[in-house]
N, C-alpha and C. Protein backbone atom coordinates (compact mmCIF):
# COMPACT_ATOMS: atom_id res chain seq x y z
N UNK A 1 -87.97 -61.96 -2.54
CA UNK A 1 -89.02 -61.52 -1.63
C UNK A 1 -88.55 -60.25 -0.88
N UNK A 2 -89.49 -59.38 -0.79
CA UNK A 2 -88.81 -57.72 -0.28
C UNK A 2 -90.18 -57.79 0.73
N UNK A 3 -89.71 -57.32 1.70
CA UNK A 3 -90.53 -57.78 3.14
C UNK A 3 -90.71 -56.13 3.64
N UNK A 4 -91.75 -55.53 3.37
CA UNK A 4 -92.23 -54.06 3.61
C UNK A 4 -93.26 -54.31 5.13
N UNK A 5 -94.10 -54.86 5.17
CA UNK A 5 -94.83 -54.25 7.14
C UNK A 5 -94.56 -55.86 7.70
N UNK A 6 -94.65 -56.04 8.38
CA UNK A 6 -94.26 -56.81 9.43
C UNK A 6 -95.51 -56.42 10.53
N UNK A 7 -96.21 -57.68 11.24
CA UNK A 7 -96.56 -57.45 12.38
C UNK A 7 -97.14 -58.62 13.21
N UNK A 8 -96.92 -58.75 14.36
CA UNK A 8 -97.72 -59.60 14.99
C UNK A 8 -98.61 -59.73 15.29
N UNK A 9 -99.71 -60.65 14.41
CA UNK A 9 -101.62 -60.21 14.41
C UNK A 9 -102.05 -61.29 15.40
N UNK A 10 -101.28 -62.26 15.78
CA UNK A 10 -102.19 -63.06 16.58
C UNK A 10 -101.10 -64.24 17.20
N UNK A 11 -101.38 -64.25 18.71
CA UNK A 11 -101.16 -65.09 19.52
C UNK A 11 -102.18 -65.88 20.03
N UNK A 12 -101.84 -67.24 20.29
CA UNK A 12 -102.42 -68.18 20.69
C UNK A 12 -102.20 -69.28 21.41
N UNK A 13 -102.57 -69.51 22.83
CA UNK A 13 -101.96 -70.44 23.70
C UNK A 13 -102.54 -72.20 23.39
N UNK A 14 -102.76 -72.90 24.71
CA UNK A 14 -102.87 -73.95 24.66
C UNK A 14 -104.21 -74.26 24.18
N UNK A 15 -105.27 -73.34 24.92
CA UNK A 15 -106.48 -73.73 24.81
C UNK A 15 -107.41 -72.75 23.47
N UNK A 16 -106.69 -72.03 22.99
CA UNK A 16 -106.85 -70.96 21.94
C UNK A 16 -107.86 -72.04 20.81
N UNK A 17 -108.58 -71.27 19.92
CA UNK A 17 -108.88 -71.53 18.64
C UNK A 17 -107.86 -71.23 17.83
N UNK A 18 -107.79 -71.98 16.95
CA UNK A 18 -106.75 -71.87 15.60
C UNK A 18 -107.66 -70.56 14.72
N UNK A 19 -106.27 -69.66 14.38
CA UNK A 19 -107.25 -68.24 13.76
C UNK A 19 -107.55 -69.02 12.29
N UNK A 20 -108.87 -68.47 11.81
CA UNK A 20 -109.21 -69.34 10.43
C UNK A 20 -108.87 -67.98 9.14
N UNK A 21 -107.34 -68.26 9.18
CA UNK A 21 -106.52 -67.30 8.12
C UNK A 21 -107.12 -67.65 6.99
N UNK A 22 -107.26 -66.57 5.35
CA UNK A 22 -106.84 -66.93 4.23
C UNK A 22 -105.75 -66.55 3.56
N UNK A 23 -104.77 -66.37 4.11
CA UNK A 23 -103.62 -66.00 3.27
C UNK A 23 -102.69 -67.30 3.91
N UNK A 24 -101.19 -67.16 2.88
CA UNK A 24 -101.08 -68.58 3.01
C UNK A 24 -99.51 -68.60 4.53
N UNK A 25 -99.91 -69.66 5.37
CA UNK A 25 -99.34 -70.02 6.03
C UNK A 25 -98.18 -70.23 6.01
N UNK A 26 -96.36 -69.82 6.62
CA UNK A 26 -95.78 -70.89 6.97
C UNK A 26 -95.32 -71.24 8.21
N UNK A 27 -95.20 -72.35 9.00
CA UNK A 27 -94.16 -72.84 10.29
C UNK A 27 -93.56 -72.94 10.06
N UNK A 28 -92.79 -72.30 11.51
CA UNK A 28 -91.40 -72.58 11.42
C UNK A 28 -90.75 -73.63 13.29
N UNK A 29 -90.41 -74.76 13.21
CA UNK A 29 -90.54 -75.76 13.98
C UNK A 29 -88.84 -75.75 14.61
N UNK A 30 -88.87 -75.98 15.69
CA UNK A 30 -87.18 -76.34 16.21
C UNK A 30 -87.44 -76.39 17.56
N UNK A 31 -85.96 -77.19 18.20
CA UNK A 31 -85.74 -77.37 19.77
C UNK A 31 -85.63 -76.17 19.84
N UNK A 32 -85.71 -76.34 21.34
CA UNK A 32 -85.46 -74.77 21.97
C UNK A 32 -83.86 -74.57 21.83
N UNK A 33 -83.55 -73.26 21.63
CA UNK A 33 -82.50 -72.50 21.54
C UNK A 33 -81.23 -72.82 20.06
N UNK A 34 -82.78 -73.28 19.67
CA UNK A 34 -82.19 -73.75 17.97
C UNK A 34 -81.49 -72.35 17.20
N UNK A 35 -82.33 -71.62 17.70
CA UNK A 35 -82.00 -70.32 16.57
C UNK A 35 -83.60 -69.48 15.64
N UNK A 36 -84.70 -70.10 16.24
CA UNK A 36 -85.82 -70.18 15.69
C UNK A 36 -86.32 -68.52 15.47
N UNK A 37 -85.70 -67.95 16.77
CA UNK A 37 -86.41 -66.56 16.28
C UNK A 37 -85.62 -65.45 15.71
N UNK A 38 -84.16 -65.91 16.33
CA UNK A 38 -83.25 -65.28 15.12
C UNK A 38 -83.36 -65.64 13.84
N UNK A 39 -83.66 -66.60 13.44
CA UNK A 39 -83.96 -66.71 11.86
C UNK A 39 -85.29 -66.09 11.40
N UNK A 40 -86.63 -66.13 12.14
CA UNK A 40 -87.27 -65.21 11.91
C UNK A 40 -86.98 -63.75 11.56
N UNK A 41 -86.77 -63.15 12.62
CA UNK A 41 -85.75 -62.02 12.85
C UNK A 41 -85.10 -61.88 11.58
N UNK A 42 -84.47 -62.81 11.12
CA UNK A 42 -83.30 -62.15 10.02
C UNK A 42 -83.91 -62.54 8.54
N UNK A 43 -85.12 -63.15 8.33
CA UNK A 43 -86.02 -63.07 7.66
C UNK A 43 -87.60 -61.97 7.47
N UNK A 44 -87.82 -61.18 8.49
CA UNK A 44 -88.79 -60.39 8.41
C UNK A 44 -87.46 -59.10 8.46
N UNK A 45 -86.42 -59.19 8.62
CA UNK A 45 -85.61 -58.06 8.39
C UNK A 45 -85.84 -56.69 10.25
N UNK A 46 -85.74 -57.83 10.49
CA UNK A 46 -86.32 -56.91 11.96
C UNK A 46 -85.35 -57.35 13.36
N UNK A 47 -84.81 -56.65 13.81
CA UNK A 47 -83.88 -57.21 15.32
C UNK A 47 -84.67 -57.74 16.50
N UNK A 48 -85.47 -57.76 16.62
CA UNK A 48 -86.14 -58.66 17.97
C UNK A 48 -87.45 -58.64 17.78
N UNK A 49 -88.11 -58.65 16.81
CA UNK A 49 -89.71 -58.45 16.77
C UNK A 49 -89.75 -59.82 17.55
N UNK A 50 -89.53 -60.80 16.93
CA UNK A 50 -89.59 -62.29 17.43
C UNK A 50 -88.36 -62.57 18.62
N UNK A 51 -89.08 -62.52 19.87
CA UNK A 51 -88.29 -62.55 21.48
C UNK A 51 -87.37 -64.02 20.96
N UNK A 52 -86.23 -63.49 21.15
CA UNK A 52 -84.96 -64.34 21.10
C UNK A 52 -84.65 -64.37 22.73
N UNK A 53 -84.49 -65.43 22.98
CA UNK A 53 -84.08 -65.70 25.05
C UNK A 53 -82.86 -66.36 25.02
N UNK A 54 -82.12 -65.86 25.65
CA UNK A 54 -80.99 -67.02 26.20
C UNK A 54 -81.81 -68.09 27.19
N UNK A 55 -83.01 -67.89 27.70
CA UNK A 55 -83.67 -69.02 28.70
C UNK A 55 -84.47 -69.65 27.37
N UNK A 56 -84.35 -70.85 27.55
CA UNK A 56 -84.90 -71.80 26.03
C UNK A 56 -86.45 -72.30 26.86
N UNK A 57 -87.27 -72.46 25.90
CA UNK A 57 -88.38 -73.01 26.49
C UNK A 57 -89.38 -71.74 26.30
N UNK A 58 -88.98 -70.84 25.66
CA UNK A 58 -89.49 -69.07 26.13
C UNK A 58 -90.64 -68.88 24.86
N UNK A 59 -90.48 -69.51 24.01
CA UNK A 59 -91.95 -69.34 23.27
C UNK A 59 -92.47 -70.41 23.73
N UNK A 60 -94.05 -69.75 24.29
CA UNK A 60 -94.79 -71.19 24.69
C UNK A 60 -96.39 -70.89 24.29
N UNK A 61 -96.33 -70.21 23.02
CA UNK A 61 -97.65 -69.66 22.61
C UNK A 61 -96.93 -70.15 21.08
N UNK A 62 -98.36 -70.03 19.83
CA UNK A 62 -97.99 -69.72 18.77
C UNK A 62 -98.28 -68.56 18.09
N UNK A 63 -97.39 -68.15 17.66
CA UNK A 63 -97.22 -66.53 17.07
C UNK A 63 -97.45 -66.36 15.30
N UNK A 64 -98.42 -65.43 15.35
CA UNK A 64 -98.81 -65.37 13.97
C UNK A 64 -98.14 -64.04 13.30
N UNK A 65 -97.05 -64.24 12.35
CA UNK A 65 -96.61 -62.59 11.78
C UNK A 65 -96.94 -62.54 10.78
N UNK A 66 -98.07 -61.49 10.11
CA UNK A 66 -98.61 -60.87 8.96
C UNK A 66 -97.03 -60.28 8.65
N UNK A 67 -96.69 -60.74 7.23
CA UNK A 67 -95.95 -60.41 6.51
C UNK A 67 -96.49 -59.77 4.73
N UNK A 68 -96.53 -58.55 4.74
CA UNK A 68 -96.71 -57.62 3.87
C UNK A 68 -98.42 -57.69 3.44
N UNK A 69 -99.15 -58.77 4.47
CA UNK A 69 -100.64 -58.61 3.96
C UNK A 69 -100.44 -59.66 2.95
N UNK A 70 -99.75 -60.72 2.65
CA UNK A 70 -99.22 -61.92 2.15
C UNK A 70 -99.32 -63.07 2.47
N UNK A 71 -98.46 -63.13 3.06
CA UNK A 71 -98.77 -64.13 4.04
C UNK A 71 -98.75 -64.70 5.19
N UNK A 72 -98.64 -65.53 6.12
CA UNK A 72 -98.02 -65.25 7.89
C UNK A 72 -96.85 -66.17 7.76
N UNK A 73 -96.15 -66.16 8.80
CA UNK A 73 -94.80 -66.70 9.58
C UNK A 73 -95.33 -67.47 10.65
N UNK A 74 -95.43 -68.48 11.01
CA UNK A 74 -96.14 -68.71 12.09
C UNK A 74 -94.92 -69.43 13.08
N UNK A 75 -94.96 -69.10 13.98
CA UNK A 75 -94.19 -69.29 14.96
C UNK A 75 -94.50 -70.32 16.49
N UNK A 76 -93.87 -71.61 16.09
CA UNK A 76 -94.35 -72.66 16.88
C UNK A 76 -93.64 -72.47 18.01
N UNK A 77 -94.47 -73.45 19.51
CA UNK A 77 -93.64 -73.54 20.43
C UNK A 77 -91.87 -74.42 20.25
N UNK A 78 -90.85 -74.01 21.04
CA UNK A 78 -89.94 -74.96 20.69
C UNK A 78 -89.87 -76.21 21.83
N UNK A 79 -89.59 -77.26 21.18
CA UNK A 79 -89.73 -78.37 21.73
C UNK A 79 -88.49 -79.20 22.38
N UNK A 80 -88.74 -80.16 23.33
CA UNK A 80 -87.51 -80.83 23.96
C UNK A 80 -86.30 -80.12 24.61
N UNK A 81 -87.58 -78.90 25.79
CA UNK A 81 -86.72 -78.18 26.58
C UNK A 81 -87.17 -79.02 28.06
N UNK A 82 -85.53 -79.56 28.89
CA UNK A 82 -85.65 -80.57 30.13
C UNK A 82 -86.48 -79.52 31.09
N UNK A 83 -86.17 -78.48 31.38
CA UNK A 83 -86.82 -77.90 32.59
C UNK A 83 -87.80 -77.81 32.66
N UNK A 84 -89.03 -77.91 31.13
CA UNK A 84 -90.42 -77.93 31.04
C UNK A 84 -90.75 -79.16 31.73
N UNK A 85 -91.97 -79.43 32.75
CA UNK A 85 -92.52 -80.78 32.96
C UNK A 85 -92.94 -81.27 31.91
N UNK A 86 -93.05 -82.52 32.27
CA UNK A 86 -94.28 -83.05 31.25
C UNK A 86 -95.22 -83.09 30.63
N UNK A 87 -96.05 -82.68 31.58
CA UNK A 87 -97.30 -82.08 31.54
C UNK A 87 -97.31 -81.26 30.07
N UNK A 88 -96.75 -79.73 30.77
CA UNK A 88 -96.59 -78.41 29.93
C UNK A 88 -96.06 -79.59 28.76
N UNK A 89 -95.05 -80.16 28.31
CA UNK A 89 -94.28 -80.73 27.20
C UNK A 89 -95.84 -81.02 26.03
N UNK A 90 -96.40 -81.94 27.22
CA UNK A 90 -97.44 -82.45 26.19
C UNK A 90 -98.52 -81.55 25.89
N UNK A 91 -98.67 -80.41 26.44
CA UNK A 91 -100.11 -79.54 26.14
C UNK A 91 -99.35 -78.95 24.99
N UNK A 92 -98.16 -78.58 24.66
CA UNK A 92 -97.05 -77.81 23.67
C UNK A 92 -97.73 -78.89 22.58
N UNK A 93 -97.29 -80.26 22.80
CA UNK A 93 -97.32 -81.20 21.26
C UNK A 93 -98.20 -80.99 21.05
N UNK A 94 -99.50 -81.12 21.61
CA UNK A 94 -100.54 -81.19 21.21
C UNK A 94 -101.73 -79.91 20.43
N UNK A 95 -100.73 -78.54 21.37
CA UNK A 95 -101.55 -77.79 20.78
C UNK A 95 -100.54 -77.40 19.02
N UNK A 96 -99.07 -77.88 18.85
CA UNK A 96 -98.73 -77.62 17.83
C UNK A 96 -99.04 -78.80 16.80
N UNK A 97 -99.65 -80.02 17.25
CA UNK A 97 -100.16 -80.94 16.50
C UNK A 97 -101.75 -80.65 15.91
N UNK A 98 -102.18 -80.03 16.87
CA UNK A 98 -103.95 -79.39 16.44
C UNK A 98 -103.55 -78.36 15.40
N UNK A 99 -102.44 -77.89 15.54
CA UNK A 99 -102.31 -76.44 14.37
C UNK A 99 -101.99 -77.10 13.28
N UNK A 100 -101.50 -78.54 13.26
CA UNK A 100 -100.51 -79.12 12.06
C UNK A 100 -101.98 -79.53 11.20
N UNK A 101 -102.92 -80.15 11.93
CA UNK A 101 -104.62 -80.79 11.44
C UNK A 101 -105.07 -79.54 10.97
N UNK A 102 -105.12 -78.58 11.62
CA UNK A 102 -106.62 -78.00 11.49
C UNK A 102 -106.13 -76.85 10.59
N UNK A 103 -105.02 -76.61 10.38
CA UNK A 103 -104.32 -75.32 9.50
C UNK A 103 -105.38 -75.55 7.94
N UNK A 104 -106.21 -74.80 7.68
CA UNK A 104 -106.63 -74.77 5.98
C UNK A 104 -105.47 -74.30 4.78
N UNK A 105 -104.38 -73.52 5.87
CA UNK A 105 -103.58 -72.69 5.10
C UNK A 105 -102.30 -72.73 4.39
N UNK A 106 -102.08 -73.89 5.76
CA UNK A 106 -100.36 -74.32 6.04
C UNK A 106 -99.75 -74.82 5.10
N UNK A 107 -98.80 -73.70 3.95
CA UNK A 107 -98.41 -74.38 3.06
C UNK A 107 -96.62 -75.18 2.76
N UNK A 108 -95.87 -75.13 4.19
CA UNK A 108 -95.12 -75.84 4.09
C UNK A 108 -94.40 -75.35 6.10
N UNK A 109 -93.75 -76.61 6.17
CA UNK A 109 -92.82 -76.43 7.50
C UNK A 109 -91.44 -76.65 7.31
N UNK A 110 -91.14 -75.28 8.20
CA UNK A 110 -89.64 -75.15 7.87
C UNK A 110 -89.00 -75.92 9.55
N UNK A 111 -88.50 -76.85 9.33
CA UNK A 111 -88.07 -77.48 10.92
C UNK A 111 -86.42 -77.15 10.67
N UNK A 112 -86.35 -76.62 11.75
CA UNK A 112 -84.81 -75.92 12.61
C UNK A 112 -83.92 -76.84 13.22
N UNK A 113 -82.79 -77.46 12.81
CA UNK A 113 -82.00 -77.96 13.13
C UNK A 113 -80.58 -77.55 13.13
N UNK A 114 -80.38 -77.84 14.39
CA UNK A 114 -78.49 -77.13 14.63
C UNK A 114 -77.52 -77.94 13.72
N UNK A 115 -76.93 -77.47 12.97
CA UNK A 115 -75.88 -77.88 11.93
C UNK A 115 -74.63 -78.19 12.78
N UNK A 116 -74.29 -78.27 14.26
CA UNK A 116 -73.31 -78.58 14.58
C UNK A 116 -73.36 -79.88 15.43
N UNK A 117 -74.68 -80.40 15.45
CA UNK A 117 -74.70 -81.69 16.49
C UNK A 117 -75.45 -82.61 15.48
N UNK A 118 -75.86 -83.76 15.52
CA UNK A 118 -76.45 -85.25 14.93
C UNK A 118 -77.75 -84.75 15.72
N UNK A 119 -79.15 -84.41 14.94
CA UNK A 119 -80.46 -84.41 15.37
C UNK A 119 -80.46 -85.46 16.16
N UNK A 120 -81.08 -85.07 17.50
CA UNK A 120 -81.38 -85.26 18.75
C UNK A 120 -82.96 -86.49 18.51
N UNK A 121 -83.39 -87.33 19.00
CA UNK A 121 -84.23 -88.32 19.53
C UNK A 121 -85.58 -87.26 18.91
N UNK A 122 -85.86 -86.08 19.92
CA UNK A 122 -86.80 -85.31 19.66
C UNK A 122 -86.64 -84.73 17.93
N UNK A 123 -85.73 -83.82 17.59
CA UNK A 123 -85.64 -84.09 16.30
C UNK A 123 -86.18 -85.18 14.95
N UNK A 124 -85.84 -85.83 15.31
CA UNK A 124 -86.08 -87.09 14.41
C UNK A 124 -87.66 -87.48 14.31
N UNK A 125 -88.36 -87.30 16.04
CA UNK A 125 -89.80 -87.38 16.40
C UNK A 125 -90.63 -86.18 15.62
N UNK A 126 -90.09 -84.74 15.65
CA UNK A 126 -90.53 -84.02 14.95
C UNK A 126 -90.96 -83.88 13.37
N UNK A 127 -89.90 -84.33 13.13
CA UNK A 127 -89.85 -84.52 11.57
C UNK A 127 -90.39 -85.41 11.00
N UNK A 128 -90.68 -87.20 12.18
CA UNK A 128 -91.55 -87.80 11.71
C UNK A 128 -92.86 -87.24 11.73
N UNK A 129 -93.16 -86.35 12.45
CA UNK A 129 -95.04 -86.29 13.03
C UNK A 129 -95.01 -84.89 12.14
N UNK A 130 -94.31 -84.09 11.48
CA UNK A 130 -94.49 -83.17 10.70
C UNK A 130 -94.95 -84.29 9.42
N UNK A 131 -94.10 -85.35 9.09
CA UNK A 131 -94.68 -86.20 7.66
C UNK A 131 -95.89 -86.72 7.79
N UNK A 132 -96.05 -87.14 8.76
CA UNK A 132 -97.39 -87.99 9.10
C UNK A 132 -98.68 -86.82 9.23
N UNK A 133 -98.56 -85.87 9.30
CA UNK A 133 -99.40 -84.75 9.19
C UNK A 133 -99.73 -84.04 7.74
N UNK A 134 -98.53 -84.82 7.13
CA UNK A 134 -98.84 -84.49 5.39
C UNK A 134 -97.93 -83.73 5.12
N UNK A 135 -97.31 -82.92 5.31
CA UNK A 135 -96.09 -82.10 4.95
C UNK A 135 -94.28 -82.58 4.71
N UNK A 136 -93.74 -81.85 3.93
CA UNK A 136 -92.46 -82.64 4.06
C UNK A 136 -91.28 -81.60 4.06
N UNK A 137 -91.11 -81.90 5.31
CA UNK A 137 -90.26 -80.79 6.15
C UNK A 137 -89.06 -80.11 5.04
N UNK A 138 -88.92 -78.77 5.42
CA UNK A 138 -88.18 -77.85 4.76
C UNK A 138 -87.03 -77.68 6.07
N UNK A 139 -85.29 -78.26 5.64
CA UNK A 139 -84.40 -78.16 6.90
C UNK A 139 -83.89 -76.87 6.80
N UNK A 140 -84.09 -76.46 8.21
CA UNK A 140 -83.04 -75.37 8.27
C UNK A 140 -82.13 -75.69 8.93
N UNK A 141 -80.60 -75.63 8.41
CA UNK A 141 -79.34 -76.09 9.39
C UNK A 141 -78.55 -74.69 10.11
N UNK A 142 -79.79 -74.34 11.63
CA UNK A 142 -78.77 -73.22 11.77
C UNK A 142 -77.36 -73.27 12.29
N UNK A 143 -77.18 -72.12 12.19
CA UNK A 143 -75.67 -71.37 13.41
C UNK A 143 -74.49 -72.39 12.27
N UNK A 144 -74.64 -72.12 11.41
CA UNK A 144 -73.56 -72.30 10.20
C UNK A 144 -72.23 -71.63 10.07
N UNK A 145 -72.67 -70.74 10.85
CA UNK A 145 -71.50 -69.96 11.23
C UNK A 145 -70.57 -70.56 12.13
N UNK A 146 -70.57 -71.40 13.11
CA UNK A 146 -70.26 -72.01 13.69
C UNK A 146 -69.14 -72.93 13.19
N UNK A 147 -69.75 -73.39 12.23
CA UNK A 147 -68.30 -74.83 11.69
C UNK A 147 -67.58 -73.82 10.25
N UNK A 148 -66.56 -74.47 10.49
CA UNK A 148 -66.14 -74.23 8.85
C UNK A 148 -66.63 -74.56 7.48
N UNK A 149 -66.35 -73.33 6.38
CA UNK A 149 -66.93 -73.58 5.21
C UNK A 149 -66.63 -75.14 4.71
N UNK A 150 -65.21 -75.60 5.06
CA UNK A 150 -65.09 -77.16 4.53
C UNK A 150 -65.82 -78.09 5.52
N UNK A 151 -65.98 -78.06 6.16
CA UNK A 151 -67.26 -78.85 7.31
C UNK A 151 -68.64 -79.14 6.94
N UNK A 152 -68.89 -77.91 6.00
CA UNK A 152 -70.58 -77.85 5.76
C UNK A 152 -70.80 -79.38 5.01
N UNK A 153 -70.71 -79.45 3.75
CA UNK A 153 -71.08 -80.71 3.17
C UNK A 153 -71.11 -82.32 4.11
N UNK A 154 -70.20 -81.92 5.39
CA UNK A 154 -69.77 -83.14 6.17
C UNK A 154 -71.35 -83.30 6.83
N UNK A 155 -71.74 -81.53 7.25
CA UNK A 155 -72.18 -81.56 8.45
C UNK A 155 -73.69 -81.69 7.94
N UNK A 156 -74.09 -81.36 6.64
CA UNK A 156 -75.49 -81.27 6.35
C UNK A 156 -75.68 -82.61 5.77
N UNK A 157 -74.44 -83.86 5.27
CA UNK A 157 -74.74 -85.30 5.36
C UNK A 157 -75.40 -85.87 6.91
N UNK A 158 -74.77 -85.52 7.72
CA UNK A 158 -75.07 -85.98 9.40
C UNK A 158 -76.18 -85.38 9.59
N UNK A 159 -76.81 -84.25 9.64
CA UNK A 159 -78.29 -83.73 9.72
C UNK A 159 -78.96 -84.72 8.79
N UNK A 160 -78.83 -84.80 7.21
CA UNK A 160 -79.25 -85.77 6.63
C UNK A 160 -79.80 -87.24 7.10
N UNK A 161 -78.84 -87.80 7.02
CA UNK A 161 -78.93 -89.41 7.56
C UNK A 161 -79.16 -88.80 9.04
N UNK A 162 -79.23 -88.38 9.94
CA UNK A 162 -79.41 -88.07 11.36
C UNK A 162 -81.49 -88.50 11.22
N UNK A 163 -81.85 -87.52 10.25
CA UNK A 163 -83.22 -87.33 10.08
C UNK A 163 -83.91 -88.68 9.12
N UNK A 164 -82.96 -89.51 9.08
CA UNK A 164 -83.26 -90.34 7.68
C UNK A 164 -84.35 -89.72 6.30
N UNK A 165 -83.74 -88.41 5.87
CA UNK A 165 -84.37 -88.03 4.87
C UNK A 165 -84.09 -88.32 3.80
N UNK A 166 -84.89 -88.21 3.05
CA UNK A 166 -84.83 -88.39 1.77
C UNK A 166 -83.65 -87.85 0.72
N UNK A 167 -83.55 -87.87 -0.31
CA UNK A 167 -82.28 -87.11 -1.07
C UNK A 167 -83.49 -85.77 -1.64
N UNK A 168 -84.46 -85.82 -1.57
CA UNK A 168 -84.84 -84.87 -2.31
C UNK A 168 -85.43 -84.00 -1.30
N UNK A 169 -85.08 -83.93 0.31
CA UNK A 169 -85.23 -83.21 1.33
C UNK A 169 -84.44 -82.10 1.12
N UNK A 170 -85.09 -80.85 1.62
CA UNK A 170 -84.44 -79.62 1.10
C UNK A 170 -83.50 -79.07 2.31
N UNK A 171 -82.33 -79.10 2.61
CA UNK A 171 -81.87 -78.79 3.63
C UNK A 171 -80.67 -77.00 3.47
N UNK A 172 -81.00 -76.27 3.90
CA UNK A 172 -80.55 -75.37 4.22
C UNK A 172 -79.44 -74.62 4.97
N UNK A 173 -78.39 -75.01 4.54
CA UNK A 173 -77.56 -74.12 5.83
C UNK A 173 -78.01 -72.57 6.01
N UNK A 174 -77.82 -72.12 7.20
CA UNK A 174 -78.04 -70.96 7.84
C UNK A 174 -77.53 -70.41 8.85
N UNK A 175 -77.30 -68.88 8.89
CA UNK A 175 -76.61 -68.35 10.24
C UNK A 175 -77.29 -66.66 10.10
N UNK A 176 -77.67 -67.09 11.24
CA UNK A 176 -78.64 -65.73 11.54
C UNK A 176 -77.40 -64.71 11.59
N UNK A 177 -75.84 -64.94 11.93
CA UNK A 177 -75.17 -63.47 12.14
C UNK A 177 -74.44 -63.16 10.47
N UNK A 178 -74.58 -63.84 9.91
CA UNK A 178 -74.02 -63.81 8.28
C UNK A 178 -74.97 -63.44 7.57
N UNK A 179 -75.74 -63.88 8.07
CA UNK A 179 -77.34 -64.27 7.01
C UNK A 179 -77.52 -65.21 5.71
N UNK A 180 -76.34 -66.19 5.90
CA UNK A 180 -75.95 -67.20 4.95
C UNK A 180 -77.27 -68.38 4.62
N UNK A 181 -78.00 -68.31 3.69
CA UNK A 181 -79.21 -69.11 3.67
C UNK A 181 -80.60 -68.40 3.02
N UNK A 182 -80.05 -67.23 3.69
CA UNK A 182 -81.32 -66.04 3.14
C UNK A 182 -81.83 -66.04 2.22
N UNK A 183 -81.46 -65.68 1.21
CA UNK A 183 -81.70 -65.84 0.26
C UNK A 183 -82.60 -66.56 -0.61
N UNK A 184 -81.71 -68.17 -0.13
CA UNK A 184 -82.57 -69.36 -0.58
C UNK A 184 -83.55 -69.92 -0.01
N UNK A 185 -83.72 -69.25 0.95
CA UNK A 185 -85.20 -69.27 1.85
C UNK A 185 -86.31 -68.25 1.31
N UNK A 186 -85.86 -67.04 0.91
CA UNK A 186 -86.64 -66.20 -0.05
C UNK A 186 -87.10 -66.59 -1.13
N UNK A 187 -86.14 -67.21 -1.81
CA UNK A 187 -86.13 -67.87 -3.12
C UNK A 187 -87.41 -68.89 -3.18
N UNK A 188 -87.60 -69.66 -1.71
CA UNK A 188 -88.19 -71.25 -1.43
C UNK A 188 -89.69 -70.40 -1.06
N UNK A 189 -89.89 -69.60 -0.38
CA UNK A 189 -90.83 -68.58 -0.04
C UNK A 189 -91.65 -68.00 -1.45
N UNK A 190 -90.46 -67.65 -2.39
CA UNK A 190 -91.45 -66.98 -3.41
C UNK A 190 -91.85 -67.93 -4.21
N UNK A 191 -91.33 -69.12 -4.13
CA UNK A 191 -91.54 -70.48 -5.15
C UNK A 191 -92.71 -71.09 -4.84
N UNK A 192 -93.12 -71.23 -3.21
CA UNK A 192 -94.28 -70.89 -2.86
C UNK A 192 -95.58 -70.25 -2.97
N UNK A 193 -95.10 -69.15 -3.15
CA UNK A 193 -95.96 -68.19 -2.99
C UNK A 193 -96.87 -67.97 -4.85
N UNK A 194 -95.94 -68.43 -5.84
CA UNK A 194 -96.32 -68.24 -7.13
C UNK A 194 -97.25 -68.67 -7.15
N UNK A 195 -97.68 -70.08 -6.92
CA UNK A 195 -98.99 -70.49 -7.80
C UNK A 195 -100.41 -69.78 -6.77
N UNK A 196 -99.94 -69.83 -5.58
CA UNK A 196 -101.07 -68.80 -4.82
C UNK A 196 -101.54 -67.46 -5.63
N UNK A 197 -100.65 -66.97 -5.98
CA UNK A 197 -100.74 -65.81 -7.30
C UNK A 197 -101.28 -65.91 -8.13
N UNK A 198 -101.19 -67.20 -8.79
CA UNK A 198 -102.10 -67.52 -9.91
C UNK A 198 -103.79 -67.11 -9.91
């Protein structure tokens, strides 16, 4: 996949209409300060189009990126940040649960998980209510950079069984400063994208 315009066509808050796209959809799902928009970022080939925060909780809209007139990137709120109330917590689920229903487009979710800790309570909740919505989550294990190359196989078993997934769950290591993953996210993108071609 060779990624030529880039742009952000559409934001949308709590109370927003879902835009009624025809080109084909993907999400991309994670806790806050997962790594969600640096991997964007290092997938549209761009240094900050997608606001990366050291304050977590900082996307609280969903972000639509037209990628080459192809297809979009869609960019969910991140979830199971403490300083958000409740309240805000639940208008977040709900408006990224209305996008999970009402999407005509949405042809797969990529959910963001840190490769250096055992998926978190919320984690596990995500990934169930991504299945129950019909989809079957695509892992990304970021900040791979982080552990050692002999660690990985340890660490993407524990994300594994962490999520109780399946063996035929696609899990990904990744590190937005290597760009280790790239590739096979391009690869998973254009594998996608073929029969739409048809």
């Amino acid at each position: 996949m060779v990624i030529k315009n880039v742009n952000l066509e559409t934001v949308i808050g709590v109370t927003s209409k879902i835009p009624d796209n025809h080109m084909m959809e993907l999400a991309f799902a994670g806790k806050s300060n997962v790594g969600k928009s640096s991997l964007i970022n290092a997938l549209m080939n761009r240094k900050a189009l997608a606001r990366t925060s050291a304050q977590p909780g900082k996307t609280q809209t969903i972000n639509f990126y037209n990628i080459n007139n192809e297809l979009y990137f869609v960019d969910l709120p991140g979830y199971g940040y403490a300083k958000v109330s409740l309240q805000e917590k639940e208008k977040w689920g709900k408006m990224i649960e209305k996008y999970l229903r009402q999407s005509k487009v949405l042809a797969a979710v990529f959910l963001l998980i840190d490769i250096r800790h055992e998926p978190s309570a919320n984690d596990r909740q995500m990934y169930a209510w991504i299945q129950a919505n019909g989809f079957q989550p695509i892992i990304i294990a970021t900040k791979s950079d982080k552990i050692t190359r002999s660690q990985l196989p340890r660490h993407v078993k524990m994300v594994r069984e962490g999520l109780a997934a399946g063996k035929d769950t696609i899990i990904i290591p990744f590190s937005a400063k290597s760009k280790q993953g790239r590739e096979e996210i391009y690869a998973l993108i254009d594998g996608l994208m073929a029969p739409a071609a048809e």
